[in-house]
N, C-alpha and C. Protein backbone atom coordinates (compact mmCIF):
# COMPACT_ATOMS: atom_id res chain seq x y z
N UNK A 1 -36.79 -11.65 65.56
CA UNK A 1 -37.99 -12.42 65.45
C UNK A 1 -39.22 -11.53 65.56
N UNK A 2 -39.08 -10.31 66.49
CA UNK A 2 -40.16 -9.75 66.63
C UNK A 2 -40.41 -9.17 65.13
N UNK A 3 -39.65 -8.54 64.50
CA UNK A 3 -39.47 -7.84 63.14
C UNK A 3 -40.18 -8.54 62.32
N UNK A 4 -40.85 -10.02 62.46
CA UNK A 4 -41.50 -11.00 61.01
C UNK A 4 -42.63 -10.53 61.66
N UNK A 5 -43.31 -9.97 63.00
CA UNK A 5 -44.55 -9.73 63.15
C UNK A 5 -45.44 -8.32 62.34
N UNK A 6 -44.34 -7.32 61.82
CA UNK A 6 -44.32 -6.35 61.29
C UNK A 6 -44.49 -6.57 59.58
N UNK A 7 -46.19 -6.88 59.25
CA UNK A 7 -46.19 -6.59 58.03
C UNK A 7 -45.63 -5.49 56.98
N UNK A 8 -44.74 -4.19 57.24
CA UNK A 8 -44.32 -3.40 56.67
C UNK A 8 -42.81 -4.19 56.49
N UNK A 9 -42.60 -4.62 57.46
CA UNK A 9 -41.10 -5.30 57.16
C UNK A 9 -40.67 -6.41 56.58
N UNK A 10 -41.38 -7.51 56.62
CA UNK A 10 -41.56 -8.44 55.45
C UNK A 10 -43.05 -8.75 54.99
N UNK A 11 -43.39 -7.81 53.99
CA UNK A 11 -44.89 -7.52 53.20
C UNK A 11 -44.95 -9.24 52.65
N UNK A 12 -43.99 -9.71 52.20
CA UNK A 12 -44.02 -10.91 51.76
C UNK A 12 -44.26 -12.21 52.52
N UNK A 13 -44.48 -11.74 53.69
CA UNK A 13 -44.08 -13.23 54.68
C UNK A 13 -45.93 -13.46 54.67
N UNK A 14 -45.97 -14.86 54.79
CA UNK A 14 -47.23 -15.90 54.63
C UNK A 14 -47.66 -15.69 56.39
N UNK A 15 -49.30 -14.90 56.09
CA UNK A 15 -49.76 -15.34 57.36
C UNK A 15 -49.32 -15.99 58.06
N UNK A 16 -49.36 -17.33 58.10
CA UNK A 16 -49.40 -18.48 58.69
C UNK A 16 -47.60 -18.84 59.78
N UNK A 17 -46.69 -17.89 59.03
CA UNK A 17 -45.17 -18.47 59.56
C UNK A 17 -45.57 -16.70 60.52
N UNK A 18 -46.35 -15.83 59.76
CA UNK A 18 -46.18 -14.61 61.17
C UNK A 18 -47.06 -14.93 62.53
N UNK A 19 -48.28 -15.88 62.62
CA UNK A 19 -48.74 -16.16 63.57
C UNK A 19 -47.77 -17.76 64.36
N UNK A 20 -47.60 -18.30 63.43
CA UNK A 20 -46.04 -18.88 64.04
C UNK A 20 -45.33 -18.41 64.97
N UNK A 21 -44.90 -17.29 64.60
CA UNK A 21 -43.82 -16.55 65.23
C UNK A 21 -44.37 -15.82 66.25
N UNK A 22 -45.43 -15.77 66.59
CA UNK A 22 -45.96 -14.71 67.63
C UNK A 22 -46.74 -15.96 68.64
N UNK A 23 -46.66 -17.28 68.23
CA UNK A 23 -46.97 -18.60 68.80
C UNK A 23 -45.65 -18.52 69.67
N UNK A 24 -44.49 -18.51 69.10
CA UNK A 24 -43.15 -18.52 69.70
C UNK A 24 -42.50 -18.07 70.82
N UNK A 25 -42.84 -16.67 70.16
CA UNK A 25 -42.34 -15.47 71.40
C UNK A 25 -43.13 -15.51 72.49
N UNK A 26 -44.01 -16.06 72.56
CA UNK A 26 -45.11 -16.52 73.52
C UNK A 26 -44.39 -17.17 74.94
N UNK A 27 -43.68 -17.80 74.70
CA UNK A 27 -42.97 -18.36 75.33
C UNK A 27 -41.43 -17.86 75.63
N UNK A 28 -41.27 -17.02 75.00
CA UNK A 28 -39.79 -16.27 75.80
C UNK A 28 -39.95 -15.56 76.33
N UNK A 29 -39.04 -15.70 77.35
CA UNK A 29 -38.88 -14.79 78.65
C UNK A 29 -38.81 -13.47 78.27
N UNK A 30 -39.58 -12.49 78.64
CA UNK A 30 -39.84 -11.15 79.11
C UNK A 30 -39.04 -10.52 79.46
N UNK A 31 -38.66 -8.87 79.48
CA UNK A 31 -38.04 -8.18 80.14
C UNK A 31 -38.45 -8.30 81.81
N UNK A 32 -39.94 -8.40 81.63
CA UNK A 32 -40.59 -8.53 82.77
C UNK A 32 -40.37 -10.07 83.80
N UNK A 33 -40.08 -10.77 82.58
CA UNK A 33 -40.13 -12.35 83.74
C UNK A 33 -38.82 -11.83 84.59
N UNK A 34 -37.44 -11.65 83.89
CA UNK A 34 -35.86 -10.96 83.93
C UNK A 34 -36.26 -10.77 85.50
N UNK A 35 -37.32 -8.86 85.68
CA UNK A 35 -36.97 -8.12 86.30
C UNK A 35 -37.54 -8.88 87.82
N UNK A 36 -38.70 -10.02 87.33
CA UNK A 36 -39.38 -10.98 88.31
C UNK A 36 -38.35 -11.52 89.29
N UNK A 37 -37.30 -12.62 88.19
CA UNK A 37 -36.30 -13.43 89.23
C UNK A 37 -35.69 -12.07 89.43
N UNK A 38 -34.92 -11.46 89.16
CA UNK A 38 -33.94 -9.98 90.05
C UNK A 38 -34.99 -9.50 90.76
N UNK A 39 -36.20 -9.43 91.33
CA UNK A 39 -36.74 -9.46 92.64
C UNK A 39 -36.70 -10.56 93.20
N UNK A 40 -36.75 -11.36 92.91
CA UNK A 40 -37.03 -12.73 93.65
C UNK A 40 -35.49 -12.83 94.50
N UNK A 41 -34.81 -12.41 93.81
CA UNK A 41 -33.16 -13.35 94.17
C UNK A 41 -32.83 -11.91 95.31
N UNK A 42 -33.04 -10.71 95.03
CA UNK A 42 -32.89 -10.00 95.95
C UNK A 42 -33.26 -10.10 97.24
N UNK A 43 -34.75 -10.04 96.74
CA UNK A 43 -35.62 -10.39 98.52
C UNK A 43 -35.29 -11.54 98.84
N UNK A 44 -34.37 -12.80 98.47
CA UNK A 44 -34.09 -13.91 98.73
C UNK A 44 -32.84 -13.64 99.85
N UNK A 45 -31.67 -12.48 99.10
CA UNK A 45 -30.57 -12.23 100.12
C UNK A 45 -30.76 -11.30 100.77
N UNK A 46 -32.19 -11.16 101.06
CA UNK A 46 -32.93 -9.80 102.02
C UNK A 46 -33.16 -11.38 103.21
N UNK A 47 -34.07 -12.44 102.97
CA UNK A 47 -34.39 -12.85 103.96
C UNK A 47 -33.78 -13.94 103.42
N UNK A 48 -33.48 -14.55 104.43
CA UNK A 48 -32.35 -15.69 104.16
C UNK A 48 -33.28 -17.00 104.63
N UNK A 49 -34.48 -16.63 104.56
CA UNK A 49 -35.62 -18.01 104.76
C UNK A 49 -36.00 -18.48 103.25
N UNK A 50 -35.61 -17.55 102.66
CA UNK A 50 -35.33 -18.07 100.99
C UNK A 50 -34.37 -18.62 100.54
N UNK A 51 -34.68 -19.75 100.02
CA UNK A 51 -33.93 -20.72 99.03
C UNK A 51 -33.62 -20.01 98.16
N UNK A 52 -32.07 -20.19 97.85
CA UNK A 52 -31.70 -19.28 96.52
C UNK A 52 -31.65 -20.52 95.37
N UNK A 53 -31.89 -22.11 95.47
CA UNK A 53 -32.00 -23.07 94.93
C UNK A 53 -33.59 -22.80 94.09
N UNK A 54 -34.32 -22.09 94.55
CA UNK A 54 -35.91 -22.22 93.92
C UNK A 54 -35.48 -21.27 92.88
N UNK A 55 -34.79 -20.04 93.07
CA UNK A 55 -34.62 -19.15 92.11
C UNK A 55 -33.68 -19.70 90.41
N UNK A 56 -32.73 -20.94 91.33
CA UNK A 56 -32.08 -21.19 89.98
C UNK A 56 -32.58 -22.03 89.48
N UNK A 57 -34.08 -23.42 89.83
CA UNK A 57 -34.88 -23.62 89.53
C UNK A 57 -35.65 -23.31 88.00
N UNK A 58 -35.87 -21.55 88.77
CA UNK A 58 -36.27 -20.66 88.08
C UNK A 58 -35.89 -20.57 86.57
N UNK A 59 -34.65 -20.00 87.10
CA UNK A 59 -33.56 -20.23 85.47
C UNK A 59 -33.36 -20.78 84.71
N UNK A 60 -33.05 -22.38 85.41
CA UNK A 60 -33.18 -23.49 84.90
C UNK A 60 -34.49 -23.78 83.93
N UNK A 61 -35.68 -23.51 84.60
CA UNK A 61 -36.89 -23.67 83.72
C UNK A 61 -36.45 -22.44 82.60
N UNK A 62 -36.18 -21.38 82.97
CA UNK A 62 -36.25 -20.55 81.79
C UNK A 62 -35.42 -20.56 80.62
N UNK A 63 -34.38 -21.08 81.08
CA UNK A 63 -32.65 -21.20 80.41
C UNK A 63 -33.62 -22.26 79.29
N UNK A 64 -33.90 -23.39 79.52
CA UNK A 64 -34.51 -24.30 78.51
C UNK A 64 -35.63 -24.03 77.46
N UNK A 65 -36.66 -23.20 78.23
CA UNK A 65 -37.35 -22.66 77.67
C UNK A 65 -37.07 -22.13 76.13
N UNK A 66 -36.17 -20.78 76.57
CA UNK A 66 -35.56 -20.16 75.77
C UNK A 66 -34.59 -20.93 74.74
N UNK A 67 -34.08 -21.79 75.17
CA UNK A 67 -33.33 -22.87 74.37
C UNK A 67 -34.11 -23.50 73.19
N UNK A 68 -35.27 -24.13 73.81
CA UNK A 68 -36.44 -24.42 72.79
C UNK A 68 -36.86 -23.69 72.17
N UNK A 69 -37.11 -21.98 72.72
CA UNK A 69 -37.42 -21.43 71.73
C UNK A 69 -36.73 -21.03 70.37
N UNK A 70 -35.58 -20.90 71.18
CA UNK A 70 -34.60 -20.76 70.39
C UNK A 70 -34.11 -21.51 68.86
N UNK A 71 -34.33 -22.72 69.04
CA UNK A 71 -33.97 -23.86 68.12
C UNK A 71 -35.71 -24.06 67.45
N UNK A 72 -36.72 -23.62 67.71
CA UNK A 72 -37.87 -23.56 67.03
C UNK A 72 -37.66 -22.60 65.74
N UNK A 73 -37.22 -21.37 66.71
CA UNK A 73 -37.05 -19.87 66.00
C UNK A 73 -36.16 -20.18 64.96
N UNK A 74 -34.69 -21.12 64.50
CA UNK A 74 -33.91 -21.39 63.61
C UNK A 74 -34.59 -21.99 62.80
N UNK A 75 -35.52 -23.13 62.75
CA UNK A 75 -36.56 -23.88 61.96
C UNK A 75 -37.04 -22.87 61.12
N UNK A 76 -37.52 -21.73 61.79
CA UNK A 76 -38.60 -21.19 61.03
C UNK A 76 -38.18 -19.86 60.50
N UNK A 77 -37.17 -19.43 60.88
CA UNK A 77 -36.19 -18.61 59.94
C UNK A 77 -35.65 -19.08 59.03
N UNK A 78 -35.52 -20.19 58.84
CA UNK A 78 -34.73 -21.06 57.46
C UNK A 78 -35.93 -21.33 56.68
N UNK A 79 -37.34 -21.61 57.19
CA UNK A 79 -38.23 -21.51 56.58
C UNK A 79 -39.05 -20.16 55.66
N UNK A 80 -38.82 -19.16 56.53
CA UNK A 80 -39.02 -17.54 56.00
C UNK A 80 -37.98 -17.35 55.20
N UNK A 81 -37.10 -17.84 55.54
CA UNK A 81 -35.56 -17.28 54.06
C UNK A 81 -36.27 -18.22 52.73
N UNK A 82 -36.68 -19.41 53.44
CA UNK A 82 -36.69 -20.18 52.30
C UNK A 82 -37.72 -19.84 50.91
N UNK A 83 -38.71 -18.83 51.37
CA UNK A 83 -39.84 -18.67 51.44
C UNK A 83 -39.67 -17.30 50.71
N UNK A 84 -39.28 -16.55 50.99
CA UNK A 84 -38.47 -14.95 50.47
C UNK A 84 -37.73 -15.14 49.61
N UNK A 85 -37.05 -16.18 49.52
CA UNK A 85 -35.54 -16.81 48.29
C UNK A 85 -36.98 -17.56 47.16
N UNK A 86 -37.97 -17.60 47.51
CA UNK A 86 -38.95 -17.93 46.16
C UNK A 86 -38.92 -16.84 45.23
N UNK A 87 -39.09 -17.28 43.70
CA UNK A 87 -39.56 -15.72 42.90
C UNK A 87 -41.14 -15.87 43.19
């Protein structure tokens, strides 16, 4: 997905589906969100006054997230094929 943001890589793709796509990724989780909960869950079995329930919370919000993004991102890849498969 990141690759449709790269005008050298599809010269053909329509403004409009590459700011799409950078609307998208907007919303997926980060290497950085990742390395967030693996601190969180650590210092959680560092002090045990942490809920390890808030952390899967966590996941939970993200797991869906990504799910949505996910099933957005199929929409609009069938839309860019569709779109590239034009003469």
């Amino acid at each position: 997905m990141t690759d449709m943001l790269d005008p050298a890589l599809y010269p053909k793709l329509p403004k409009q589906v590459r700011m799409a796509a950078r609307e998208r990724l907007k919303h997926f989780p980060t290497e950085y969100d990742i390395k967030q909960l693996e601190e969180m869950y650590n210092n959680s079995n560092k002090d045990k006054g942490v809920l390890v329930g808030e952390i899967n919370k966590e996941l939970q919000r993200i797991a869906g997230e990504a799910m949505l993004v996910n099933s957005k991102l199929t929409k609009l890849s069938a839309g860019v094929q569709e779109l590239l498969n034009k003469p």
